[in-house]
Protein backbone atom coordinates (compact mmCIF):
# COMPACT_ATOMS: atom_id res chain seq x y z
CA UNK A 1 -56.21 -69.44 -33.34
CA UNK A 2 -53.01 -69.67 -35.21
CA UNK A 3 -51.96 -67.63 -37.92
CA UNK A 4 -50.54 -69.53 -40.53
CA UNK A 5 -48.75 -68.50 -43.49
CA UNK A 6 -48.31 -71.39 -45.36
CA UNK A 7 -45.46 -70.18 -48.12
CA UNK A 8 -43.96 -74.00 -48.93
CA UNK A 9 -48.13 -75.09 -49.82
CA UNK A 10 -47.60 -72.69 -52.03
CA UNK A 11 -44.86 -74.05 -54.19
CA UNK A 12 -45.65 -75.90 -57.07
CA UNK A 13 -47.63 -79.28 -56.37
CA UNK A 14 -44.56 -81.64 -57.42
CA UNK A 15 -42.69 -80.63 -54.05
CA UNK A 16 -45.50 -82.62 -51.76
CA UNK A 17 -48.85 -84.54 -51.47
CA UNK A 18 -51.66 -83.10 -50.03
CA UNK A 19 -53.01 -85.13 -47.09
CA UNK A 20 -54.59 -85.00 -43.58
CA UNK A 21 -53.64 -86.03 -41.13
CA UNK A 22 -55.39 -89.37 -39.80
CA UNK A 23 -57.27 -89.38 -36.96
CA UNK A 24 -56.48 -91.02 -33.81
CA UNK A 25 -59.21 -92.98 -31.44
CA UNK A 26 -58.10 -90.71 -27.67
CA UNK A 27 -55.87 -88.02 -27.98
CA UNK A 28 -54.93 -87.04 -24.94
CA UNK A 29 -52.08 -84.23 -24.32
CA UNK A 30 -48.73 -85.78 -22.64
CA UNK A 31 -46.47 -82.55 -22.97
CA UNK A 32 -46.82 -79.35 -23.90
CA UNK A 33 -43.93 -76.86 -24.67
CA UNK A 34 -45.28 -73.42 -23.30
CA UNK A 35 -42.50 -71.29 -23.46
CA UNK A 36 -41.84 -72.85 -27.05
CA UNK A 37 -45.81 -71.46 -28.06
CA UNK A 38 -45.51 -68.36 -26.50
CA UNK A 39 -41.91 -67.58 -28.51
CA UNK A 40 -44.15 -68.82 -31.64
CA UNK A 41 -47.00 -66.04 -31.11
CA UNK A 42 -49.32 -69.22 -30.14
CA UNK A 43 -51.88 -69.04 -27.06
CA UNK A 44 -50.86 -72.37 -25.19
CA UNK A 45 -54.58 -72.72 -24.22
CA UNK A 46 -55.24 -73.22 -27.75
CA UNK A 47 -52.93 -75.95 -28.09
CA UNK A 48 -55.47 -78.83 -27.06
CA UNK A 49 -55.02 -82.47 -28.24
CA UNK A 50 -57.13 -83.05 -30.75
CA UNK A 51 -56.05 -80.16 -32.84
CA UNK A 52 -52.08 -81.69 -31.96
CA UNK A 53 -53.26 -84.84 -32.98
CA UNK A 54 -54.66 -83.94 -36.28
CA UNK A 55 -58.55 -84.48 -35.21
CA UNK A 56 -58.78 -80.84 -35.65
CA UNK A 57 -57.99 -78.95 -38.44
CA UNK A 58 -57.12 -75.28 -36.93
CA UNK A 59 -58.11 -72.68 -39.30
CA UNK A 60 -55.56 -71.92 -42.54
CA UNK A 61 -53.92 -75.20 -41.78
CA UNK A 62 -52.76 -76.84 -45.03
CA UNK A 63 -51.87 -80.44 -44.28
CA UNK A 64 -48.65 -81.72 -46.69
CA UNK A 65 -46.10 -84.53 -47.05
CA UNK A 66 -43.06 -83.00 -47.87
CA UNK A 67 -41.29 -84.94 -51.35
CA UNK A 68 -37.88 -85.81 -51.29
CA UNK A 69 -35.21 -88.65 -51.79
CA UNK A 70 -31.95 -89.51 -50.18
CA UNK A 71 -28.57 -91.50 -49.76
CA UNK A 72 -29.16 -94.31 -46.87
CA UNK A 73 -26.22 -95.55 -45.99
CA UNK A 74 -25.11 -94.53 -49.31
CA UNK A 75 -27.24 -96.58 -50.98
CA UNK A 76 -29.30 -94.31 -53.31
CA UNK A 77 -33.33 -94.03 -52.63
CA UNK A 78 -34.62 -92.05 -55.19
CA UNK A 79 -37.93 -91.49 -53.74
CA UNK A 80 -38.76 -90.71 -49.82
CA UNK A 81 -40.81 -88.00 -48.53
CA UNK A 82 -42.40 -87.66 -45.69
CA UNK A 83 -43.77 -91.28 -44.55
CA UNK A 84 -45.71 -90.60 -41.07
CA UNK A 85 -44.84 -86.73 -40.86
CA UNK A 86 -47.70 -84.20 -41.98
CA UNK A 87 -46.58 -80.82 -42.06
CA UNK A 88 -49.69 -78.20 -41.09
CA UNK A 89 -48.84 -74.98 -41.78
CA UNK A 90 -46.43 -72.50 -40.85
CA UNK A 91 -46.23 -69.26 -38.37
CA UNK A 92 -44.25 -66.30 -38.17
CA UNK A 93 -43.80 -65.38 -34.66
CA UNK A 94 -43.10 -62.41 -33.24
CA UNK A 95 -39.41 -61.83 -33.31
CA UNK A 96 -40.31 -62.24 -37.85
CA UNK A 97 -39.05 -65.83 -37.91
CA UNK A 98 -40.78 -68.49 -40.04
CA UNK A 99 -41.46 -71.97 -38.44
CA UNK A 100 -42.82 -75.00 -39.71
CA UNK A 101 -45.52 -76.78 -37.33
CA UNK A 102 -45.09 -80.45 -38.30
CA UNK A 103 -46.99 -83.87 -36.65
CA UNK A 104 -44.55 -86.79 -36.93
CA UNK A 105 -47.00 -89.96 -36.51
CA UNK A 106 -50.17 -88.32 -37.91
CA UNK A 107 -50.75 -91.26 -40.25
CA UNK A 108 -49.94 -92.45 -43.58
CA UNK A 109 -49.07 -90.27 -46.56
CA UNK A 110 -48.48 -91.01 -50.58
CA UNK A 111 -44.66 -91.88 -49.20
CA UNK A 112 -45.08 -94.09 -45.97
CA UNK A 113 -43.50 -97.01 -48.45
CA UNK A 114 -45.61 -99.37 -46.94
CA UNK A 115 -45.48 -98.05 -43.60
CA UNK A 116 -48.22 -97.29 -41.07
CA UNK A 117 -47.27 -93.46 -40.81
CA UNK A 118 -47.36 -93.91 -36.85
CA UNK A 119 -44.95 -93.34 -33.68
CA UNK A 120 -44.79 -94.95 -30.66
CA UNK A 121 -44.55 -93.25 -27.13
CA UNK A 122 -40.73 -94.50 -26.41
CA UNK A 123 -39.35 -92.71 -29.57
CA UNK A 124 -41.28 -89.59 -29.62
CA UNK A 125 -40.27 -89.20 -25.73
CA UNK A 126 -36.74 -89.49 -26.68
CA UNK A 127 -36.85 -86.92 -29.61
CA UNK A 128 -38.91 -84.26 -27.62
CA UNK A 129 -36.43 -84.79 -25.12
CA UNK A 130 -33.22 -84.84 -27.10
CA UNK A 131 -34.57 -81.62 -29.19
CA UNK A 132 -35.25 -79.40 -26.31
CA UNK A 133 -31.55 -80.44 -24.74
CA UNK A 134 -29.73 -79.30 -27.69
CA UNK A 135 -31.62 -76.08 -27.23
CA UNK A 136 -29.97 -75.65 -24.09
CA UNK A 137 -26.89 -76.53 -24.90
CA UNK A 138 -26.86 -74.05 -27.67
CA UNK A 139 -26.78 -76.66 -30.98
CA UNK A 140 -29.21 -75.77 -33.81
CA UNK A 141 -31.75 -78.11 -33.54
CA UNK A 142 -35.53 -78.41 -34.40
CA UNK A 143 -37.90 -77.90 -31.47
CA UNK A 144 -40.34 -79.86 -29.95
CA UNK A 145 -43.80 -78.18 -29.39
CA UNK A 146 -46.04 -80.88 -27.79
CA UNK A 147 -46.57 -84.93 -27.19
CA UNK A 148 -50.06 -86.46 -27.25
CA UNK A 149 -50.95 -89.97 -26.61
CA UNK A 150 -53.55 -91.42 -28.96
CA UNK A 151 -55.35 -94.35 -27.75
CA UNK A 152 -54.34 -96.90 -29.93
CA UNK A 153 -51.78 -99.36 -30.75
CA UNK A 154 -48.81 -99.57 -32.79
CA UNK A 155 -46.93 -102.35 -33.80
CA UNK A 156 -43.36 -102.56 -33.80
CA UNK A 157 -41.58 -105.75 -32.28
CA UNK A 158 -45.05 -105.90 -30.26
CA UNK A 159 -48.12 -103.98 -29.20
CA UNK A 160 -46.90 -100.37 -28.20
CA UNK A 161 -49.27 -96.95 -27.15
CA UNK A 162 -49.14 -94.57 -29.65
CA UNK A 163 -48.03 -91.00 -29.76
CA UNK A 164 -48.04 -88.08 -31.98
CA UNK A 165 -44.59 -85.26 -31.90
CA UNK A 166 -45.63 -81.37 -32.50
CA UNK A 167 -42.11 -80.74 -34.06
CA UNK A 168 -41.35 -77.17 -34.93
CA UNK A 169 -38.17 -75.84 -37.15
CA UNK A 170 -37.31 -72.85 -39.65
CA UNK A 171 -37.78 -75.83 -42.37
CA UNK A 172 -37.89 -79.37 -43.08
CA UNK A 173 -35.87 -78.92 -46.05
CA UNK A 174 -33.41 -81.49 -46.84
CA UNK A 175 -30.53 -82.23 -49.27
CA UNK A 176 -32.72 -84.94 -50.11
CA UNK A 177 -35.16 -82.41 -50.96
CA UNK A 178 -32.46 -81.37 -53.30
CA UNK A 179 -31.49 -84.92 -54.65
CA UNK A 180 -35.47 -85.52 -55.57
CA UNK A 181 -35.69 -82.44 -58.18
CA UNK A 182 -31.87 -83.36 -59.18
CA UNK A 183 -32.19 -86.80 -59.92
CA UNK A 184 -35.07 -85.85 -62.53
CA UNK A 185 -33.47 -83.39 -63.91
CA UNK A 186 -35.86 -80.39 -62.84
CA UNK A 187 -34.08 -77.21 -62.75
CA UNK A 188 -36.86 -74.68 -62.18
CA UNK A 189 -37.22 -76.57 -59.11
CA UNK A 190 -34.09 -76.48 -57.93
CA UNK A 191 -33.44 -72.76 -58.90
CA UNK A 192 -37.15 -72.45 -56.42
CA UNK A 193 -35.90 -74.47 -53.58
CA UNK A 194 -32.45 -72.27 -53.69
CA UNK A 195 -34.50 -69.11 -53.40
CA UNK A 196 -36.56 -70.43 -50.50
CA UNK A 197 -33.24 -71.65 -48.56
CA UNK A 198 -31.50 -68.75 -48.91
CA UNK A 199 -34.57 -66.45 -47.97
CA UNK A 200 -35.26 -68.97 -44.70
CA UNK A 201 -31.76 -70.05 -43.66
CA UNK A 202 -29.06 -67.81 -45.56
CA UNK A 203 -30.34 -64.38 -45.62
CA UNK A 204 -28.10 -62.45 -47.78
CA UNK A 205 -26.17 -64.56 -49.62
CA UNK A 206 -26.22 -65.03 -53.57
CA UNK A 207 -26.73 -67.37 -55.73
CA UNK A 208 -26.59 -71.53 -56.04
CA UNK A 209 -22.63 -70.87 -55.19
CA UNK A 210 -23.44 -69.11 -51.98
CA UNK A 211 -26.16 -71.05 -50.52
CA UNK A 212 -23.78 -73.79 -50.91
CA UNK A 213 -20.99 -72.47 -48.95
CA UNK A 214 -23.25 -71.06 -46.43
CA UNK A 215 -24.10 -74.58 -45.76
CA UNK A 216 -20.85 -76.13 -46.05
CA UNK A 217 -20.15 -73.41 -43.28
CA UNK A 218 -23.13 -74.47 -41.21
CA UNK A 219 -22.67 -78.03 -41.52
CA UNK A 220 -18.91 -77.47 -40.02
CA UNK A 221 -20.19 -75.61 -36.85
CA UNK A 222 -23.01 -77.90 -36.28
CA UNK A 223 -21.11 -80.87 -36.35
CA UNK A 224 -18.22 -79.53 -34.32
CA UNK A 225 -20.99 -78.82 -31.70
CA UNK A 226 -21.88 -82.31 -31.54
CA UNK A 227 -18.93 -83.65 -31.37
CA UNK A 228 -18.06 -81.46 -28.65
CA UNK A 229 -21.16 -83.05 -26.64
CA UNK A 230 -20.07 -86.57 -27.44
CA UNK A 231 -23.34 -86.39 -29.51
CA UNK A 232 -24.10 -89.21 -32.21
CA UNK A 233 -26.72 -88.39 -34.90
CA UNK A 234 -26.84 -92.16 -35.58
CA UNK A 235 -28.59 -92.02 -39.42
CA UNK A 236 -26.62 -89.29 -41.01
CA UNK A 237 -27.97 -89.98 -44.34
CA UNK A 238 -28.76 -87.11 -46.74
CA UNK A 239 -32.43 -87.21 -46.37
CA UNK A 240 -31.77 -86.12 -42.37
CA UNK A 241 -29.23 -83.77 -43.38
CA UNK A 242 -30.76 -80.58 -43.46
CA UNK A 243 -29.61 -78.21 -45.53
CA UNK A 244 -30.20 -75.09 -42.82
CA UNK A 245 -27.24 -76.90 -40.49
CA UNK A 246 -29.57 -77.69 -38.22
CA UNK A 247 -30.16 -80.86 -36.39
CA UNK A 248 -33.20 -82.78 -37.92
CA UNK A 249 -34.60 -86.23 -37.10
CA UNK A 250 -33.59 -87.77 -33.74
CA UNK A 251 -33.97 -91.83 -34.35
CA UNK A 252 -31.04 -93.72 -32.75
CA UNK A 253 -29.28 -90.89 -31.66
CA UNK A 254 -27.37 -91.06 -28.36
CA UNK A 255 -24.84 -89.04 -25.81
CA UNK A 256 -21.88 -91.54 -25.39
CA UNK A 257 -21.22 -92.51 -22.01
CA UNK A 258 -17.58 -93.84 -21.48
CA UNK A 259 -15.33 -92.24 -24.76
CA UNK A 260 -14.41 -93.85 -27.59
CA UNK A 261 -13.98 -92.70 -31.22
CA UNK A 262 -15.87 -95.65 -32.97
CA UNK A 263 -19.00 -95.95 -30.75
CA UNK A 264 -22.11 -96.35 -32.36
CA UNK A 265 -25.37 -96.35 -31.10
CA UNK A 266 -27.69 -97.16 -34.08
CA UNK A 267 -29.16 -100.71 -33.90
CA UNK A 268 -29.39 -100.21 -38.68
CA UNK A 269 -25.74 -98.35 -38.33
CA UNK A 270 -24.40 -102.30 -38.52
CA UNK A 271 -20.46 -101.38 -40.11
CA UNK A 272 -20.15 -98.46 -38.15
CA UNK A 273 -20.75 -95.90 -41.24
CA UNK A 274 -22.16 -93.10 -38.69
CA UNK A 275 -19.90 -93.59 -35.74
CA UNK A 276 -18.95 -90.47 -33.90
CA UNK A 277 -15.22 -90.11 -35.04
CA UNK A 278 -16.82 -90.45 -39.16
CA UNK A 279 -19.29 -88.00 -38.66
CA UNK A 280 -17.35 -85.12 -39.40
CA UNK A 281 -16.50 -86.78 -42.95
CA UNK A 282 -20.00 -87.79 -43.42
CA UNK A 283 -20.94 -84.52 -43.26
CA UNK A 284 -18.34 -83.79 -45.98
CA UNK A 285 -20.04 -86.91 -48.29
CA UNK A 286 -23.16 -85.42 -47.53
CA UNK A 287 -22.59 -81.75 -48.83
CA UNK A 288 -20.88 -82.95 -52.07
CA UNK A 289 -23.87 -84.82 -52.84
CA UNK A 290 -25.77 -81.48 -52.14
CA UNK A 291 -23.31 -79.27 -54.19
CA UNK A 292 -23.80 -81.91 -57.12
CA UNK A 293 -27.53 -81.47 -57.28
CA UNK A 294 -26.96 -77.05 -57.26
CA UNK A 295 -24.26 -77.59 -60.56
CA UNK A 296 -26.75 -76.23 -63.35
CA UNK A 297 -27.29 -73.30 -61.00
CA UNK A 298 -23.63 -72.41 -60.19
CA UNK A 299 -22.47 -72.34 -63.98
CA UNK A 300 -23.86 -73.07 -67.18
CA UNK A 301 -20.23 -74.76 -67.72
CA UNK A 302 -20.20 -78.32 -66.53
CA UNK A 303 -16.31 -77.74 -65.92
CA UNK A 304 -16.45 -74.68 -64.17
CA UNK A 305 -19.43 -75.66 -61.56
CA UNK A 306 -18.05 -78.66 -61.04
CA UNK A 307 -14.33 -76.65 -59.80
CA UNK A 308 -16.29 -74.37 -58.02
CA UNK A 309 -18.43 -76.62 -55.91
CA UNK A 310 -15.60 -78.56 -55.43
CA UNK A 311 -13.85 -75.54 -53.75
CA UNK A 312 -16.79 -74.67 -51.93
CA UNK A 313 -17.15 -78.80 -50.31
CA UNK A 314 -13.31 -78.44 -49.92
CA UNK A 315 -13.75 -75.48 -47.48
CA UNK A 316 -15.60 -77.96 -44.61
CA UNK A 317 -12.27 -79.50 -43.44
CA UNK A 318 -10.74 -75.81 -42.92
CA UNK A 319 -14.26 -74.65 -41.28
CA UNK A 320 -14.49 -77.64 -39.22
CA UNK A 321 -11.51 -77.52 -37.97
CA UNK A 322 -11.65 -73.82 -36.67
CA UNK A 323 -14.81 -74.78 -34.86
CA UNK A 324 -13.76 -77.55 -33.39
CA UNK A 325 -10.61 -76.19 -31.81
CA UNK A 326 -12.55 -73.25 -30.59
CA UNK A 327 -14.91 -75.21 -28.68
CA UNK A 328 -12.45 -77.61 -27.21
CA UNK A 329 -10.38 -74.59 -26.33
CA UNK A 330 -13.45 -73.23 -23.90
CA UNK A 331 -14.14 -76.88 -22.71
CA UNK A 332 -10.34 -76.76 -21.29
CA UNK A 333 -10.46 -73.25 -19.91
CA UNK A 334 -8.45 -71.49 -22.81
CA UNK A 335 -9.10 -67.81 -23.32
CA UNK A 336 -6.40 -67.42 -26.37
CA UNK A 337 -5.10 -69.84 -29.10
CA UNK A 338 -1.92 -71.06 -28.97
CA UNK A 339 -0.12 -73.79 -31.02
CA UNK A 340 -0.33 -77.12 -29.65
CA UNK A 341 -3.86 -76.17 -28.07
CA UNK A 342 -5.39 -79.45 -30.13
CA UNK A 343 -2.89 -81.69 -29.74
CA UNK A 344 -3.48 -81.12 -25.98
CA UNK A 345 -7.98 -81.36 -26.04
CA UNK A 346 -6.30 -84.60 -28.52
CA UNK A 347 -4.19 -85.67 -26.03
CA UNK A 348 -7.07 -85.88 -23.00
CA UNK A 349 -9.60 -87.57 -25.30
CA UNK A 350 -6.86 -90.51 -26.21
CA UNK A 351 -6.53 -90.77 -22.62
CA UNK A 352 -10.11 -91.12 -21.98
CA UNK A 353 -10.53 -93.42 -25.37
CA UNK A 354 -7.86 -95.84 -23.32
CA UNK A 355 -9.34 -95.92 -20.28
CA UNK A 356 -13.27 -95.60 -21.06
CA UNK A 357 -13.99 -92.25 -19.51
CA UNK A 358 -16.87 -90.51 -19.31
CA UNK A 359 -17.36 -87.97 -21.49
CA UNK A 360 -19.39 -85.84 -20.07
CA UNK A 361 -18.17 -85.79 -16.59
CA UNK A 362 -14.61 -85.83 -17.36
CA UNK A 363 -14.69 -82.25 -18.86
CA UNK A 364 -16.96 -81.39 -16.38
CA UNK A 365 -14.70 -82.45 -13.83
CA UNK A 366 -11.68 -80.21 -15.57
CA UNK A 367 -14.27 -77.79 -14.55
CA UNK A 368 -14.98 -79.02 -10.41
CA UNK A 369 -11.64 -80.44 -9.50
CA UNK A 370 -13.01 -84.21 -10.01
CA UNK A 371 -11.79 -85.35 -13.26
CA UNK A 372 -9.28 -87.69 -11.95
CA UNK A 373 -12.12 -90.29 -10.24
CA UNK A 374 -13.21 -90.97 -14.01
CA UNK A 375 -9.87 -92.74 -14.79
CA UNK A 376 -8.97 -96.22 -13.46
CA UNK A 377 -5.40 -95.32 -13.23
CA UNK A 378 -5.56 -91.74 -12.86
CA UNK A 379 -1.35 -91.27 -13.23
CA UNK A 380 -1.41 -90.66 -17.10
CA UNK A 381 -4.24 -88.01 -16.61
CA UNK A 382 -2.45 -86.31 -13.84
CA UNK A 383 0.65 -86.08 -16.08
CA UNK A 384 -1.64 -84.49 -18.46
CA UNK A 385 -3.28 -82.32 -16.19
CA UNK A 386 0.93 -80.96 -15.04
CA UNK A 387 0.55 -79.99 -18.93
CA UNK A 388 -2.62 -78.35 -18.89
CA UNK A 389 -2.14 -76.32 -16.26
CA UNK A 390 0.81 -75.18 -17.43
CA UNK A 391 -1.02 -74.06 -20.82
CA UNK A 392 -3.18 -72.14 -18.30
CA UNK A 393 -0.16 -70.60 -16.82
CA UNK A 394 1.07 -69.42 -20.26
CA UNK A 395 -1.72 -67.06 -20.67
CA UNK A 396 -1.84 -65.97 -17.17
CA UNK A 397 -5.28 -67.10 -16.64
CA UNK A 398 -5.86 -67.88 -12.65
CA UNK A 399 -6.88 -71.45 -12.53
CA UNK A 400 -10.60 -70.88 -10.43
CA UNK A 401 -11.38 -68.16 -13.35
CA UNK A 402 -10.92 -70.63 -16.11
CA UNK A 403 -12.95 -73.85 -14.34
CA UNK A 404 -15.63 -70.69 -14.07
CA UNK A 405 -15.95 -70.11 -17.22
CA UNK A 406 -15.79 -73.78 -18.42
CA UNK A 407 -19.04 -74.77 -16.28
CA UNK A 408 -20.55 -72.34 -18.62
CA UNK A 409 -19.82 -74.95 -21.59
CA UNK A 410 -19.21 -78.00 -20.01
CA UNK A 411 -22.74 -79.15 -18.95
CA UNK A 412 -23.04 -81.42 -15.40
CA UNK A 413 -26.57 -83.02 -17.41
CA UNK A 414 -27.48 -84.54 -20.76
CA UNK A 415 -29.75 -86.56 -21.78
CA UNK A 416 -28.00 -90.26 -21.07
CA UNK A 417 -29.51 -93.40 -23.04
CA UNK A 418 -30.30 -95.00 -19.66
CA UNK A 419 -32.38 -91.93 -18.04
CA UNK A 420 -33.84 -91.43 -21.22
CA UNK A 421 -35.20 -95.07 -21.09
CA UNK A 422 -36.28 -94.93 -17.76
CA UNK A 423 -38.19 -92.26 -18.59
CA UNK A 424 -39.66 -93.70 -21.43
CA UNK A 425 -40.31 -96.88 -19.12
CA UNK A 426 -41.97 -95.12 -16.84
CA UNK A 427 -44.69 -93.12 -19.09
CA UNK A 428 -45.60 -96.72 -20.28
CA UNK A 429 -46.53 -97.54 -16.91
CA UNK A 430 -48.28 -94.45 -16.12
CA UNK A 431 -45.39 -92.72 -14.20
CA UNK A 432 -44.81 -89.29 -16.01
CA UNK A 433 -42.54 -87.99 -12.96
CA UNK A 434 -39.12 -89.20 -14.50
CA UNK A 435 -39.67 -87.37 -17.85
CA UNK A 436 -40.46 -84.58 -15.68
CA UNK A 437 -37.96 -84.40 -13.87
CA UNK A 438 -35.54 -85.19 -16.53
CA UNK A 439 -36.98 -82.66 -18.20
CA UNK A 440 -36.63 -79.69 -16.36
CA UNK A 441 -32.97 -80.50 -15.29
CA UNK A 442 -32.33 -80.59 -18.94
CA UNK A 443 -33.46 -77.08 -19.48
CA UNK A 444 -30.33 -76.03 -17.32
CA UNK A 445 -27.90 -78.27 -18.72
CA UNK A 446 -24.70 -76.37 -16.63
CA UNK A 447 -26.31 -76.10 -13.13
CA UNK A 448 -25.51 -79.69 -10.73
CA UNK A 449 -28.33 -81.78 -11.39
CA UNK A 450 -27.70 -84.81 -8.47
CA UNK A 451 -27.83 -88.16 -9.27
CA UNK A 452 -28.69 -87.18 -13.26
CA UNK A 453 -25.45 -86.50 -13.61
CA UNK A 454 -23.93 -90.13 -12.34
CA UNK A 455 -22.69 -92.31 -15.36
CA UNK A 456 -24.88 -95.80 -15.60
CA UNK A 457 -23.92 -98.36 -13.85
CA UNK A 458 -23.03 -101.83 -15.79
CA UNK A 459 -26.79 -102.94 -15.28
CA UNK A 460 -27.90 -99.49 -16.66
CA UNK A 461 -25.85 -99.36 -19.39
CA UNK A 462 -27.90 -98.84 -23.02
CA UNK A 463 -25.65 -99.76 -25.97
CA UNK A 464 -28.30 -99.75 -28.67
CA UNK A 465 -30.68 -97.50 -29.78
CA UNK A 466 -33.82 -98.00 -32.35
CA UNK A 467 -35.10 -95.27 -35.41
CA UNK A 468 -38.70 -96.56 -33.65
CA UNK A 469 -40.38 -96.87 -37.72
């Protein structure tokens, strides 16, 4: 039994299509997030494929593709939607908060463009995977409820076993979602989706104006976060930019493994448009596309809207910047702000840029004594460590109490492209042990997790990853 209280299937028709979803030939249930149902009010019992898979309608279920449009790669799309995502219905849960209960690969909708509305295994074991590791780590992220296998084949560059992803999240809504009702000029819509933001995401907050700096705002943290990860959305366009600062839609998405600026995962990301360094101006691009489609609802006056929205974009570079100093500061082991505090976290990374450094382990080795075996010539580091410890001194913060409290935000485990596809190579084969195991360690991203924690070796290495559509 789930008790759904479906408010977006209540909106006016012209914000989705009404469709089932499609059933599959075997459903059969791969992984299931307990703890996840429980939090939700759901009995995990009740969670059985078929009703994951779509087979089975539950009771007050109201199957819908969600409408909306987008900037790819700033090219302009001016109809999307949901293509092989059904959304069923939506809970509140105990603690009062709303969550959507989507199935990503439940078959083809109004908008699947052509497409067969499926997923494959290998990309819905990488998002359920990715999602519930940015939950640990602490980054606003949708959730993943549940995998099920479904018996039949999709194609891609060949024959591949198909899957179904329970994704869960406060909304779906986009600034595409936005950019649909904009580009056709419909107000009322826009003044309906504003109200349902601000009453889901922004509680509190007034008006067109205010939704839009409450996302500017939340767009600055949440990026900051991932670029303190060495996280790489990989398709930043506006249609997976969601407009509750969230992280939505893991396709080609990766952790970077040695540092550099201008990596790039994304096997469609071909000039380098979402590379890690540009993501933080992305995320700019993207918010003054949403601020243009709020403009009738900020002011009457073109003039006027247009200076305040302006102001309001303006404020991500100031926002942004605050974040990210404040989570490089607890990554070194600084307790207070001082001047010259990003020029030193600025320093470190150029150091690691030059010499290929692991991320991860690198600022987890500030935290264990061992960040000097990630450098090749480890004398420049050393003469930066002299400098950083001195910083340390400055505040009179005892060296063992500061790597103490950065194992608390440096994590020893994240999900790396080449465990991820080992786990993903293994469920093919019938071998569900790695994503197990890779699983749980990734629910306790800062305690030692072994050999999960070792960089890939040259044979291991992944460089490219796929959206799986």
């Amino acid at each position: 039994m789930i008790a759904f209280d479906n408010s977006y299937a209540r909106l006016p028709e012209r914000f989705y299509a009404r469709v089932p979803p499609t059933p599959v030939a075997a459903p059969a249930l791969f992984a299931l997030n307990e703890p996840l149902a429980r939090a939700m009010g759901l009995d995990p019992a009740a969670l059985d494929a078929a009703t994951l898979a779509g087979n089975r309608l539950p009771a007050g279920a109201e199957p819908i593709a969600q409408a909306y449009a987008g900037h790819q790669f700033a090219g302009w799309v001016p109809q999307l939607g949901d293509g092989r995502a059904i959304l069923l219905g939506e809970v509140v849960g105990p603690d009062g908060r709303r969550l959507d209960i989507q199935l990503k690969g439940a078959g083809p909708t109004p908008f699947s463009r052509m497409g067969d509305g499926r997923a494959w295994l290998g990309p819905v074991i990488r998002e359920y995977l990715v999602s519930e590791a940015m939950t640990a780590l602490g980054v606003p992220t949708t959730r993943a409820l549940a995998i099920v296998t479904t018996g039949e084949t999709v194609w891609r560059e060949g024959p591949l076993p198909g899957a179904i992803l329970t994704r869960v999240a406060d909304s779906h809504i986009r600034v595409g979602t936005f950019q649909f009702f904009a580009a056709r000029g419909d107000t009322e819509a826009l003044r309906i989706l504003t109200d349902v933001v601000i009453a889901r995401h922004y509680p509190g907050v007034e008006g067109a104006l205010g939704l839009l700096r409450a996302a500017v705002a939340a767009q600055a943290r949440l990026v900051a976060q991932w670029m303190g990860l060495g996280f790489i959305h990989g398709v930043m366009n506006t249609d997976n930019a969601h407009v509750g600062g969230i992280t939505i839609d893991y396709g080609p998405c990766a952790f970077m493994d040695a540092y550099h600026p201008e990596t790039v995962f994304s096997s469609i990301d071909r000039h380098g448009r979402y590379a890690y360094a540009r993501q933080p101006q992305i995320a700019v691009w993207n918010m003054a596309q949403f601020a243009s489609c709020l403009l009738p609802l900020i002011d009457a006056d073109r003039d006027r809207a247009v200076a305040a929205a302006t102001a309001a974009v303006h404020a991500f570079a100031p926002a942004y910047e605050a974040a990210w100093s404040g989570l490089f500061r607890a990554k070194l082991g600084l307790a207070t702000a001082q001047e010259g505090d990003a020029a030193l976290a600025e320093g470190l990374l150029a150091l690691m840029a030059a010499q290929g450094a692991d991320f991860t382990r690198t600022f987890r080795g500030l935290a264990t004594g061992t960040a000097a075996a990630e450098f090749a010539d480890p004398a420049p580091f050393r003469a930066w460590e002299a400098r950083w410890h001195a910083r340390l001194a400055a505040e009179q913060r005892d060296l063992a109490a500061a790597q103490a409290a950065m194992r608390a935000v440096n994590p020893a485990v994240i999900p790396r492209n080449h465990r991820v596809e080992e786990a993903i190579a293994a469920a093919l084969a019938g071998d569900r042990a790695p994503f197990d195991r890779l699983h749980a360690a990734l629910a306790r991203p800062f305690e030692p997790a072994g050999d999960l924690e070792a960089a890939p070796r040259p044979d291991q290495v992944v460089g490219v990853t796929f959206c799986g559509t």
